[in-house]
C-alpha atoms as a PDB file:
ATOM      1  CA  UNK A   1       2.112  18.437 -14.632  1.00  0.00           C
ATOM      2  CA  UNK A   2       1.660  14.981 -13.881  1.00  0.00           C
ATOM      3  CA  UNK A   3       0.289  14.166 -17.133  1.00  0.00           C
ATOM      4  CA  UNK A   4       3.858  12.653 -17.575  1.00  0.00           C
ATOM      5  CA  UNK A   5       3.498  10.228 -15.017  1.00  0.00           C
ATOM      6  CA  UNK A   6       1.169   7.268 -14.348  1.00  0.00           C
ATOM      7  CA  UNK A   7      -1.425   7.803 -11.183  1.00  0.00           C
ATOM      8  CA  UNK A   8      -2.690   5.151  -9.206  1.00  0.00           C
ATOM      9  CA  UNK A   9      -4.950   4.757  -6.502  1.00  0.00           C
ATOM     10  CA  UNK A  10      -5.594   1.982  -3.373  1.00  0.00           C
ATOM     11  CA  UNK A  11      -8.891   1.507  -1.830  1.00  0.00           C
ATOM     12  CA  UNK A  12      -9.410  -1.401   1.521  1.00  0.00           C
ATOM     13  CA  UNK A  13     -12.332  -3.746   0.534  1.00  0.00           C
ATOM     14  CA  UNK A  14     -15.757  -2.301   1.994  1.00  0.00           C
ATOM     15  CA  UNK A  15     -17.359  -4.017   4.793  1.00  0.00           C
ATOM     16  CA  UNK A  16     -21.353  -3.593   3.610  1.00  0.00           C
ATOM     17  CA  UNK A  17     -23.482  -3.510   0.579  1.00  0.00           C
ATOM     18  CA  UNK A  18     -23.408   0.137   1.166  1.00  0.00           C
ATOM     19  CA  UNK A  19     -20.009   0.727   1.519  1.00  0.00           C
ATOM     20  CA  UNK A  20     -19.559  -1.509  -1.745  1.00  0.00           C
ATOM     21  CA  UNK A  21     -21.940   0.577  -3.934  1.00  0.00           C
ATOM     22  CA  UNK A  22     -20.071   3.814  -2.728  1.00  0.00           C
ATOM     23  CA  UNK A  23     -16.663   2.781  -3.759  1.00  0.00           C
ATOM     24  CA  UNK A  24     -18.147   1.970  -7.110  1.00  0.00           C
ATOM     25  CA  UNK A  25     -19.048   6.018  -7.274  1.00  0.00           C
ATOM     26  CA  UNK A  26     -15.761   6.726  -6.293  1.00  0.00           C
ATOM     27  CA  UNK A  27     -14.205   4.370  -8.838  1.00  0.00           C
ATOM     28  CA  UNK A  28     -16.408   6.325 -11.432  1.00  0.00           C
ATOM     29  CA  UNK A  29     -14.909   9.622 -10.119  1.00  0.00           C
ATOM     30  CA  UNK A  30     -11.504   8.799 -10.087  1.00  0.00           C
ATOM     31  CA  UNK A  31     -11.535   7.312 -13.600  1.00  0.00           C
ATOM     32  CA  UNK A  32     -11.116  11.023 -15.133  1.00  0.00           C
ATOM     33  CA  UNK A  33      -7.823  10.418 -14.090  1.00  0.00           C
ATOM     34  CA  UNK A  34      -7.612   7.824 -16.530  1.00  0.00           C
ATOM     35  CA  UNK A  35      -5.472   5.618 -13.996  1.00  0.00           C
ATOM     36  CA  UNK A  36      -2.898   2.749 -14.869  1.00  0.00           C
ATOM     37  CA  UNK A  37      -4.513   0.607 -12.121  1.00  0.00           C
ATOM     38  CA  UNK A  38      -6.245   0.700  -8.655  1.00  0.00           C
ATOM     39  CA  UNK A  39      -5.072  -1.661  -5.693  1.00  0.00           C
ATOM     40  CA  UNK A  40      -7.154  -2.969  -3.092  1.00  0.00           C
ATOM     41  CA  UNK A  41      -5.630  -3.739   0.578  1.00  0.00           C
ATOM     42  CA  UNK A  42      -5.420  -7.452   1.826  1.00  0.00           C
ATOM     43  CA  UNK A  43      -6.256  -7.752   5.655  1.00  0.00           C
ATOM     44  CA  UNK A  44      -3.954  -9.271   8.130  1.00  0.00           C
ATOM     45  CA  UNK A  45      -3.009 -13.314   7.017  1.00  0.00           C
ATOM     46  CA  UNK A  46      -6.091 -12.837   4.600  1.00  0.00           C
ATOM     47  CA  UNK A  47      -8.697 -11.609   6.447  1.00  0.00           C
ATOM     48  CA  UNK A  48     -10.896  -9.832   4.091  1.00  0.00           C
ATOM     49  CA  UNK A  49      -9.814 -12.299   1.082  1.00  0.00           C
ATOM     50  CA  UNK A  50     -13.441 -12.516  -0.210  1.00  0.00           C
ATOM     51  CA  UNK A  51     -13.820  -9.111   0.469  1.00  0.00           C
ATOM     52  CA  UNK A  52     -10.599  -8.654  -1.191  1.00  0.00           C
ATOM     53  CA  UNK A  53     -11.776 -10.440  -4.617  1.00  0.00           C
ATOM     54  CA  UNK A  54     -15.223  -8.958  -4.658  1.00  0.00           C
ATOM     55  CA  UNK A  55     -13.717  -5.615  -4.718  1.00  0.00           C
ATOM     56  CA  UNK A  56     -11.202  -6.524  -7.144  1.00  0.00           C
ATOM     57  CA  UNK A  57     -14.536  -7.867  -9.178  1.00  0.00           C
ATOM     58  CA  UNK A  58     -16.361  -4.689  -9.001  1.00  0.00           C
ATOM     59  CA  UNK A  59     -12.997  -2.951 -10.071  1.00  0.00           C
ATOM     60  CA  UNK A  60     -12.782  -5.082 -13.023  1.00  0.00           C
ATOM     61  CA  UNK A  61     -16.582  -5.031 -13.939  1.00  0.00           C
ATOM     62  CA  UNK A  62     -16.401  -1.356 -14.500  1.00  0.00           C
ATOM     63  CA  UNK A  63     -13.386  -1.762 -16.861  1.00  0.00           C
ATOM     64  CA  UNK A  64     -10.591  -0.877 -14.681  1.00  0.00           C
ATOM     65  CA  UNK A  65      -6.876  -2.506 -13.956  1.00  0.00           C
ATOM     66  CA  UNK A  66      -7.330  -4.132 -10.529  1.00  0.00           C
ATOM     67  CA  UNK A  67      -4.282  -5.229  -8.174  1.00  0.00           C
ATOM     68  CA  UNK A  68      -5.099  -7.084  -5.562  1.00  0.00           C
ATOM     69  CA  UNK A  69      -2.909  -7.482  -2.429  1.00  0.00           C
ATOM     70  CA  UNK A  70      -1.416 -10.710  -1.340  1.00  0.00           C
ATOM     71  CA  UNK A  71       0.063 -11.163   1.919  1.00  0.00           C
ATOM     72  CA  UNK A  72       1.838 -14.386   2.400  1.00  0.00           C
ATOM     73  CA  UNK A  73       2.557 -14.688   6.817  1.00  0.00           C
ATOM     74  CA  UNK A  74       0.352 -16.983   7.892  1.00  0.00           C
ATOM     75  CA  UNK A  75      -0.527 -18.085   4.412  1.00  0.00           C
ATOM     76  CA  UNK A  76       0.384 -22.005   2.818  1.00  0.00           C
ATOM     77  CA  UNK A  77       1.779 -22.663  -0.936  1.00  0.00           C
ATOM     78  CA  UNK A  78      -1.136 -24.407  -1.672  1.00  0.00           C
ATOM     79  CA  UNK A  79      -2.879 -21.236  -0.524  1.00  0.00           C
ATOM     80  CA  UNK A  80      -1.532 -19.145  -2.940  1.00  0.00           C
ATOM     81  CA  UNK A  81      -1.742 -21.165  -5.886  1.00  0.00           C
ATOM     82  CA  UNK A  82      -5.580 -21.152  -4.795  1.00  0.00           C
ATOM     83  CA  UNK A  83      -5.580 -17.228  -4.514  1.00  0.00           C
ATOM     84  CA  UNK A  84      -3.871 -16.975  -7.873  1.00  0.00           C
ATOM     85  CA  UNK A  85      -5.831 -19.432  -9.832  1.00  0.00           C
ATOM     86  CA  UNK A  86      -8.650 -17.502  -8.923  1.00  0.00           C
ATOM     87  CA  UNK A  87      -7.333 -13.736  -9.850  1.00  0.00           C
ATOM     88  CA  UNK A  88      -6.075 -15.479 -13.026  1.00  0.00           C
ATOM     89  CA  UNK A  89      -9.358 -16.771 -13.631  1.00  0.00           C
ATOM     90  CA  UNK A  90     -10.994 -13.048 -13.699  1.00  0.00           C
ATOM     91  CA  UNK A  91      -8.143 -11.788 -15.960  1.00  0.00           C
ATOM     92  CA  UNK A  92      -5.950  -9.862 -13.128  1.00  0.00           C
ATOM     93  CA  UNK A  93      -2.484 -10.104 -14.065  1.00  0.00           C
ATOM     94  CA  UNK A  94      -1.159  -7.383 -11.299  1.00  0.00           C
ATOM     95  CA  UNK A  95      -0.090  -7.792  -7.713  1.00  0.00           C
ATOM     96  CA  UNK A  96       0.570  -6.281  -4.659  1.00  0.00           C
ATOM     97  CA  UNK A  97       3.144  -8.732  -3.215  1.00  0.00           C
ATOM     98  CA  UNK A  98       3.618  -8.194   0.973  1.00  0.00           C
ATOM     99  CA  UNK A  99       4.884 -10.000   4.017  1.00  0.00           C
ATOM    100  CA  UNK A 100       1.537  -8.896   5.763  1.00  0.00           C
ATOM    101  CA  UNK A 101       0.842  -9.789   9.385  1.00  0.00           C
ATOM    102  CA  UNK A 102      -0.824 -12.771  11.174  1.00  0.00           C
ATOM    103  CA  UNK A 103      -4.180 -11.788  12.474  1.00  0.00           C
ATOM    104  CA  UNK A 104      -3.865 -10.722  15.946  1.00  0.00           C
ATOM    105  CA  UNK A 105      -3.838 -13.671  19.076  1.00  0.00           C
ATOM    106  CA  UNK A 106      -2.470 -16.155  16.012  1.00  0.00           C
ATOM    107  CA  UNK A 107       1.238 -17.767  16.106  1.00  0.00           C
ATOM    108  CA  UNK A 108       1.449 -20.111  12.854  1.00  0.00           C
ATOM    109  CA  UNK A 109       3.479 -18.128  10.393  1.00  0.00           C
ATOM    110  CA  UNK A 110       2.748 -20.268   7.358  1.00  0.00           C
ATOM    111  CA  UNK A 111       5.306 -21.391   4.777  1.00  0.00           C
ATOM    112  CA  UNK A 112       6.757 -18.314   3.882  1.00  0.00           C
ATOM    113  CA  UNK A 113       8.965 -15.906   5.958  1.00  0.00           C
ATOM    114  CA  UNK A 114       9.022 -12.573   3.613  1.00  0.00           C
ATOM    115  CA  UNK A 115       7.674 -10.979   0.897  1.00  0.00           C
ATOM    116  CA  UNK A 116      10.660 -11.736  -1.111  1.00  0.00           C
ATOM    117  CA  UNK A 117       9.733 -15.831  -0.721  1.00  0.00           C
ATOM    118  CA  UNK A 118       6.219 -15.141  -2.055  1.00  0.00           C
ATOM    119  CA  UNK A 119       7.676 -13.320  -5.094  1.00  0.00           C
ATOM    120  CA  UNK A 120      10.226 -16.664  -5.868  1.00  0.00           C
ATOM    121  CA  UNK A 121       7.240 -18.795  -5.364  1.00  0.00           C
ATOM    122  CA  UNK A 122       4.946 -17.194  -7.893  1.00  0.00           C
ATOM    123  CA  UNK A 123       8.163 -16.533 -10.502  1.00  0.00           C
ATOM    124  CA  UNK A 124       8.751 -20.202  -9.625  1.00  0.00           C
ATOM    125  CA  UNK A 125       5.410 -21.648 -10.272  1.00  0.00           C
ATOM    126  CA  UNK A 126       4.321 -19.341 -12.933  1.00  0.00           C
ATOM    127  CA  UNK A 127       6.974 -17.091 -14.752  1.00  0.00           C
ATOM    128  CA  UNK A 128       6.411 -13.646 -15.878  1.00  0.00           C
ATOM    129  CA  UNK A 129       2.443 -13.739 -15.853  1.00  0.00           C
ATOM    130  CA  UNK A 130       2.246 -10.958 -13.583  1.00  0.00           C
ATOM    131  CA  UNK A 131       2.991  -7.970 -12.800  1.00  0.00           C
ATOM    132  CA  UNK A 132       4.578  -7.817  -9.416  1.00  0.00           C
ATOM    133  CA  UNK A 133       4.514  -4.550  -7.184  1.00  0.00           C
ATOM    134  CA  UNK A 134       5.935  -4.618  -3.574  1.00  0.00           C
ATOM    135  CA  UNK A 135       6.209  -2.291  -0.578  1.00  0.00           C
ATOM    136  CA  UNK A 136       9.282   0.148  -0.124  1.00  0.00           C
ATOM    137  CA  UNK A 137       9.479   2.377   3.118  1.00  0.00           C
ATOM    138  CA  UNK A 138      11.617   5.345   2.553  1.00  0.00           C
ATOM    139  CA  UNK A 139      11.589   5.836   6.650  1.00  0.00           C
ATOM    140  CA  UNK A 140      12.360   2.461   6.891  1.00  0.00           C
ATOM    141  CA  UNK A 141      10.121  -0.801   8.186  1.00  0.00           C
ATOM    142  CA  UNK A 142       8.776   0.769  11.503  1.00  0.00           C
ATOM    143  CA  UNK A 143       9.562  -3.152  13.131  1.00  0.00           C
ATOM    144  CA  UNK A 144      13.516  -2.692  11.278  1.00  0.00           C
ATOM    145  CA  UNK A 145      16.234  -1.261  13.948  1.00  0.00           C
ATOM    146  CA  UNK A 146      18.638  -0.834  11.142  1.00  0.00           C
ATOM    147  CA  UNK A 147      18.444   0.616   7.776  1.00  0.00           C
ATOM    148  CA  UNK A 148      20.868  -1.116   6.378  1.00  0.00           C
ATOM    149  CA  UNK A 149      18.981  -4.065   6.764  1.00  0.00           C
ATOM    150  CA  UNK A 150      16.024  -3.024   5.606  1.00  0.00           C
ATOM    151  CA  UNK A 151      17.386  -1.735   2.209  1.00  0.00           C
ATOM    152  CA  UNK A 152      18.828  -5.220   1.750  1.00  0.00           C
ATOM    153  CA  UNK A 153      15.122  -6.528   2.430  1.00  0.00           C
ATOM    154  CA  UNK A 154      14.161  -3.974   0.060  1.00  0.00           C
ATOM    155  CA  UNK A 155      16.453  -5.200  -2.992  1.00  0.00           C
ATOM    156  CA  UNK A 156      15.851  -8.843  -1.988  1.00  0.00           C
ATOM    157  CA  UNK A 157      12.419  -8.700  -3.107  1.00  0.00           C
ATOM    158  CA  UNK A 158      13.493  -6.959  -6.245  1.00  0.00           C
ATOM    159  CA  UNK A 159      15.632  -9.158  -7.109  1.00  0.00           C
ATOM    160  CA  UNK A 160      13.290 -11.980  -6.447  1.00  0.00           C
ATOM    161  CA  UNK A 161      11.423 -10.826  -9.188  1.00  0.00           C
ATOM    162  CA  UNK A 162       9.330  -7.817  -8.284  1.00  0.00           C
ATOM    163  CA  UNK A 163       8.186  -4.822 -11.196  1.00  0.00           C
ATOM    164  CA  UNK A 164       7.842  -2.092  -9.335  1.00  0.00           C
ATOM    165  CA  UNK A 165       7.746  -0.649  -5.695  1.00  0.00           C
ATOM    166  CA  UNK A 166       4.650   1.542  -4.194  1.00  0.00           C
ATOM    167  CA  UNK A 167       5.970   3.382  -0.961  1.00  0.00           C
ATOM    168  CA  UNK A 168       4.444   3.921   2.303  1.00  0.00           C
ATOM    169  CA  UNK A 169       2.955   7.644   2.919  1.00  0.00           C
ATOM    170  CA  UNK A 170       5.300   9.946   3.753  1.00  0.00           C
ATOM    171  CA  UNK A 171       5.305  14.301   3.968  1.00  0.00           C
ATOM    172  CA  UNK A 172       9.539  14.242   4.075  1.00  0.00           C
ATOM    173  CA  UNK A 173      10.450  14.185  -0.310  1.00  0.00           C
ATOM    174  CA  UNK A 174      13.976  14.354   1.050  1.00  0.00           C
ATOM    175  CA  UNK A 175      13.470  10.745   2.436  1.00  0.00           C
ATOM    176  CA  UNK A 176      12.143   9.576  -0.573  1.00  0.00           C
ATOM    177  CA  UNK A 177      14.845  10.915  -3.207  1.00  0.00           C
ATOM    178  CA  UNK A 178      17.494   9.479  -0.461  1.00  0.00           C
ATOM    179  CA  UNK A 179      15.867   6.116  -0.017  1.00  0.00           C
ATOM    180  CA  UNK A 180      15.623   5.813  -4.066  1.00  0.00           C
ATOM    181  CA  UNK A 181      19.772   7.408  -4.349  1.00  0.00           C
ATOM    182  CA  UNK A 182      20.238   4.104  -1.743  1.00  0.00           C
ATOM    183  CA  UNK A 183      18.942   1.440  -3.035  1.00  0.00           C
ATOM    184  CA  UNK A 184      19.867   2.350  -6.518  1.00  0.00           C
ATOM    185  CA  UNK A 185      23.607   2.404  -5.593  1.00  0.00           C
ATOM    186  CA  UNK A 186      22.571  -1.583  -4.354  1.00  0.00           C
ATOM    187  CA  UNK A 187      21.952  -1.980  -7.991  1.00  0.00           C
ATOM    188  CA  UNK A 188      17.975  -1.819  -7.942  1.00  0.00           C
ATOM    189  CA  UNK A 189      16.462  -0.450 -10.935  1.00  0.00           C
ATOM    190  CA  UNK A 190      12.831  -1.137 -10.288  1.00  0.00           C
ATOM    191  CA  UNK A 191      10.882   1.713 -10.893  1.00  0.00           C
ATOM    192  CA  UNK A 192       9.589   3.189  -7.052  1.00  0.00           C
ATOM    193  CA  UNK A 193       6.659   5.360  -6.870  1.00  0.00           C
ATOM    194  CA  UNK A 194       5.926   7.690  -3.714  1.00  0.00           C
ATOM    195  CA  UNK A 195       2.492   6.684  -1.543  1.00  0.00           C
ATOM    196  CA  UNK A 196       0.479   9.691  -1.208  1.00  0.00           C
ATOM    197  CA  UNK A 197      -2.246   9.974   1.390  1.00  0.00           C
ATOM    198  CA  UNK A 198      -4.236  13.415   1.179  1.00  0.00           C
ATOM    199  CA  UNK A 199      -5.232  14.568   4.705  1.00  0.00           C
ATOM    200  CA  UNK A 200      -8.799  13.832   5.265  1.00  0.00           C
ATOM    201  CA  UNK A 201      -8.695  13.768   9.003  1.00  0.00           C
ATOM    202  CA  UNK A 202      -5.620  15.360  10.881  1.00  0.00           C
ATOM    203  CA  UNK A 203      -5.962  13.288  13.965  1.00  0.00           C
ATOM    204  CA  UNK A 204      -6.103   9.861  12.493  1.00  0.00           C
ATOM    205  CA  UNK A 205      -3.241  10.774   9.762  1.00  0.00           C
ATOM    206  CA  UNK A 206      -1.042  11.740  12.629  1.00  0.00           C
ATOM    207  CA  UNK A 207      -2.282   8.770  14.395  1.00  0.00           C
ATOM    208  CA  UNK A 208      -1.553   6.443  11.426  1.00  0.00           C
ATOM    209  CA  UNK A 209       2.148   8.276  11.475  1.00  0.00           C
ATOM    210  CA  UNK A 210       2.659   7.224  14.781  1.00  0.00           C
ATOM    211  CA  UNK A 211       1.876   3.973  14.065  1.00  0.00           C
ATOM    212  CA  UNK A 212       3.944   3.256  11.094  1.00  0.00           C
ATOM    213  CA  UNK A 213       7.152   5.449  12.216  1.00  0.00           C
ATOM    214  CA  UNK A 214       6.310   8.454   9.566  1.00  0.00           C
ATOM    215  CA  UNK A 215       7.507  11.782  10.259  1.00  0.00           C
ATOM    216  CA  UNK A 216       4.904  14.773   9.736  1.00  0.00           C
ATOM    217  CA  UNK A 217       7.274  17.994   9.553  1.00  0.00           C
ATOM    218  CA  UNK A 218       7.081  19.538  12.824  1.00  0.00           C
ATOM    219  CA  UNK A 219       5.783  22.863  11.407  1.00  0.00           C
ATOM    220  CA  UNK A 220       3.085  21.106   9.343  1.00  0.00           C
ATOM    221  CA  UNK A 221       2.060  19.340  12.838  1.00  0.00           C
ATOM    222  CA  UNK A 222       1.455  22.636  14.739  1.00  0.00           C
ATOM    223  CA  UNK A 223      -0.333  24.449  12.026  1.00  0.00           C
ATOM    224  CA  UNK A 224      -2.532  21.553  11.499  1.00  0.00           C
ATOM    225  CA  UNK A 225      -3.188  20.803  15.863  1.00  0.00           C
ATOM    226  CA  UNK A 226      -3.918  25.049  15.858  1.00  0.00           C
ATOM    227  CA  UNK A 227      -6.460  24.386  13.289  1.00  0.00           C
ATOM    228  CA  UNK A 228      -8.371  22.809  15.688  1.00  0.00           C
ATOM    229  CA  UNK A 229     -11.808  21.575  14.895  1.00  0.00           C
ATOM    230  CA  UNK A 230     -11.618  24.172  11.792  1.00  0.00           C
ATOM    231  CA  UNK A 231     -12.395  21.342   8.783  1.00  0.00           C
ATOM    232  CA  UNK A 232     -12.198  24.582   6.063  1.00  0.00           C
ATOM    233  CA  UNK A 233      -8.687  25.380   6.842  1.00  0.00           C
ATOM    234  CA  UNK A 234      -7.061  21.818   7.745  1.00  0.00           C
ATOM    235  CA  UNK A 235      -8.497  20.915   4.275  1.00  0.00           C
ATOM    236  CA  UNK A 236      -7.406  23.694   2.563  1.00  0.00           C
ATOM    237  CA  UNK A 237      -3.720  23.531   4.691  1.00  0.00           C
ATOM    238  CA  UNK A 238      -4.114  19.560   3.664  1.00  0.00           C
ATOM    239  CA  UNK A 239      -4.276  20.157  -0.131  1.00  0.00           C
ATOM    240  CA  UNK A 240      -1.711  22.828  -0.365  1.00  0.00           C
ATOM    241  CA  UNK A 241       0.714  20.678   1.673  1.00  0.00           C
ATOM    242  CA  UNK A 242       0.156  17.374  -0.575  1.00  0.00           C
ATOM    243  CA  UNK A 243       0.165  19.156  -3.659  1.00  0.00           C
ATOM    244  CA  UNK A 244       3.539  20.830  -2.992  1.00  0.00           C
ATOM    245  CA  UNK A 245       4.552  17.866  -2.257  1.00  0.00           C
ATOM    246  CA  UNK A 246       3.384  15.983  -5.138  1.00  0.00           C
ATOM    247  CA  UNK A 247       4.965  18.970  -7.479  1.00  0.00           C
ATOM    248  CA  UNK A 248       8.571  18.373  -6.170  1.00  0.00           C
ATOM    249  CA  UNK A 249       8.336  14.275  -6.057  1.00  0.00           C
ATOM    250  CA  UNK A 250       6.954  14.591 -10.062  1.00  0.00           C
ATOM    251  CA  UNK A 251       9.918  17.760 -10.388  1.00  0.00           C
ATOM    252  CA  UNK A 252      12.481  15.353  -9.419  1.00  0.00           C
ATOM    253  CA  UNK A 253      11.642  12.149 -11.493  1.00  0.00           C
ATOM    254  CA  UNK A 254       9.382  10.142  -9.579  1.00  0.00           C
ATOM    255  CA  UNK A 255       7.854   7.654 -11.618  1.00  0.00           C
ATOM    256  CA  UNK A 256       4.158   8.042 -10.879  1.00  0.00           C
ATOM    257  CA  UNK A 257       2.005   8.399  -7.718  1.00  0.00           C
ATOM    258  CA  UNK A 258      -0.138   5.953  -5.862  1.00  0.00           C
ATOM    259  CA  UNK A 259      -2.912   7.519  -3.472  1.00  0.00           C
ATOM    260  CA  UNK A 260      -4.135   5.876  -0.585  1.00  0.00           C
ATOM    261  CA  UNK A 261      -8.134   7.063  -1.256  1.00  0.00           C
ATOM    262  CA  UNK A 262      -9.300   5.300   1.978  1.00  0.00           C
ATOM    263  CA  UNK A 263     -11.882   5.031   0.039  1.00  0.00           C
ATOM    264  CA  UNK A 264     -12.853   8.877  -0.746  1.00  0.00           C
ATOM    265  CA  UNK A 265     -12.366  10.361  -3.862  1.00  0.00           C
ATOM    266  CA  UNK A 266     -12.648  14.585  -3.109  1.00  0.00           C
ATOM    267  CA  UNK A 267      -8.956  15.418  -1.769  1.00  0.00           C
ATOM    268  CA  UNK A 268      -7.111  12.887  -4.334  1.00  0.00           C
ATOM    269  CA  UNK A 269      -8.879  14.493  -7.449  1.00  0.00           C
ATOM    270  CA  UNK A 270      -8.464  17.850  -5.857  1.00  0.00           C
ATOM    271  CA  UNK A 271      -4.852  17.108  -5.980  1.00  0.00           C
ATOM    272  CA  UNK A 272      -4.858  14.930  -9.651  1.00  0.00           C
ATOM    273  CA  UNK A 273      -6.708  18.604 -10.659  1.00  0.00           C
ATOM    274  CA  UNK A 274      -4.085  21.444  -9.125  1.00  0.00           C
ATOM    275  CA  UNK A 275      -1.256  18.926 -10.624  1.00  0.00           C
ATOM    276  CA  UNK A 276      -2.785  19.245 -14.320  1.00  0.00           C
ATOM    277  CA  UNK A 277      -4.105  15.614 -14.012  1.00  0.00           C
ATOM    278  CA  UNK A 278      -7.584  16.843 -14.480  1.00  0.00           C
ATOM    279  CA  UNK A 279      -9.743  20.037 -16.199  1.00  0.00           C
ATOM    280  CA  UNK A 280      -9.625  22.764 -13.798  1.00  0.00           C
ATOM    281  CA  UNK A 281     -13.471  23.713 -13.429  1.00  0.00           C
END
């Protein structure tokens, strides 16, 4: 089924040796996907930069489209030109452009306000070299009181000059198709494909939900909490839940679909397999 649409998946740069030379496996694994690229997260005002690049190094050395992210809060022009030269310099020509946040206990927001001033920089300074994706949040921006608002935010950076959109995870397909039906009547064109995040771990899914303002359906919540410490049958519930949803996104024109891995390949190929993505075995 999803043959028809690109996949994609996002990884967060590993913190040891060890942690670098399993994401490598799991690169290998999801490559029988045949994927159109593979992002890798950006900490808070640039955090894990090296980290960032060196994962974005590995992703190229094994042959892979790599797209880093690149936060701008807290973050100079001269900064970014630095950052770019450098991604340039290992042949990536995709971004993830974001506002980000400023590491926690720091007050210097940088030069730039919003994502959609980091997009007019790099258009500014360096035309249509790259390929620019940006965040879209069909529950809106958990720190946005208004919708409105944040749809206007939304079509801002678009019209800034970004490709694409990757969404935040969400279990609500309603949401999505509505968000997309809104900003498209603001004019945006952009092509804006759904965040997935298979359920590895109830508890700190629900907790990232929480978090970020997402909305688990109230009958997937009580299933999951009766589960208990059953792994078999929240995994099980987990793929059957993500697939369906997957199914009706790709059934109603979604563009593509971007996992967030966090940094585990089983449940996403799982899912890339029941969609017709993969060989059943």
């Amino acid at each position: 089924m999803t043959g028809s649409v690109p996949i994609s998946f996002e990884f967060f740069p590993p913190n040891t040796p060890v942690g670098s030379d399993k994401l490598k496996t799991v690169v290998a694994d999801l490559a029988a996907v045949r994927p159109e690229f593979f992002s890798v997260t950006y900490g808070a005002g640039g955090a894990t930069r090296d980290k960032t690049l060196a994962t974005v190094q590995d992703i190229a050395a094994l042959g892979f489209d790599a797209a880093p992210h690149l936060s701008c809060v807290g973050s100079t022009r001269d900064g970014i030109r630095e950052i770019l030269a450098t991604y340039r310099a290992q042949g990536i020509r995709r971004l993830v452009a974001l506002r980000g946040d400023l590491p926690s206990g720091t007050a210097v927001a940088g030069e730039f306000r919003y994502a959609a001033d980091l997009i007019d920089f790099i258009r500014a300074e360096q035309g249509s070299d790259w390929h620019i994706e940006v965040a879209a949040y069909p529950e809106y921006h958990p720190q946005q009181r208004y919708a409105k608002k944040d749809l206007e935010h939304f079509a801002a950076k678009v019209r800034a000059g970004a490709d694409s959109a990757i969404t935040q995870f969400f279990f609500n397909p309603d949401a999505y198709f509505h968000f997309v039906d809104e900003v498209r009547r603001l004019g945006v064109t952009a092509p804006i494909v759904p965040g997935i995040m298979p359920i590895h771990n109830y508890a700190k899914i629900a907790q990232f939900a929480a978090r970020d303002g997402i909305e688990i359906p109230r009958w997937v919540a009580l299933k999951m909490e009766g589960f208990l410490d059953d792994a078999a049958s929240v995994r099980a519930f987990g793929l059957e839940v993500v697939t369906r949803l997957c199914e009706r996104l790709v059934a109603g024109g979604a563009p593509g679909i971007h996992f967030y891995t966090l940094n585990q390949s089983a449940l996403s190929l799982e899912v890339c397999r029941r969609l017709g993505a993969l060989p059943q075995v």
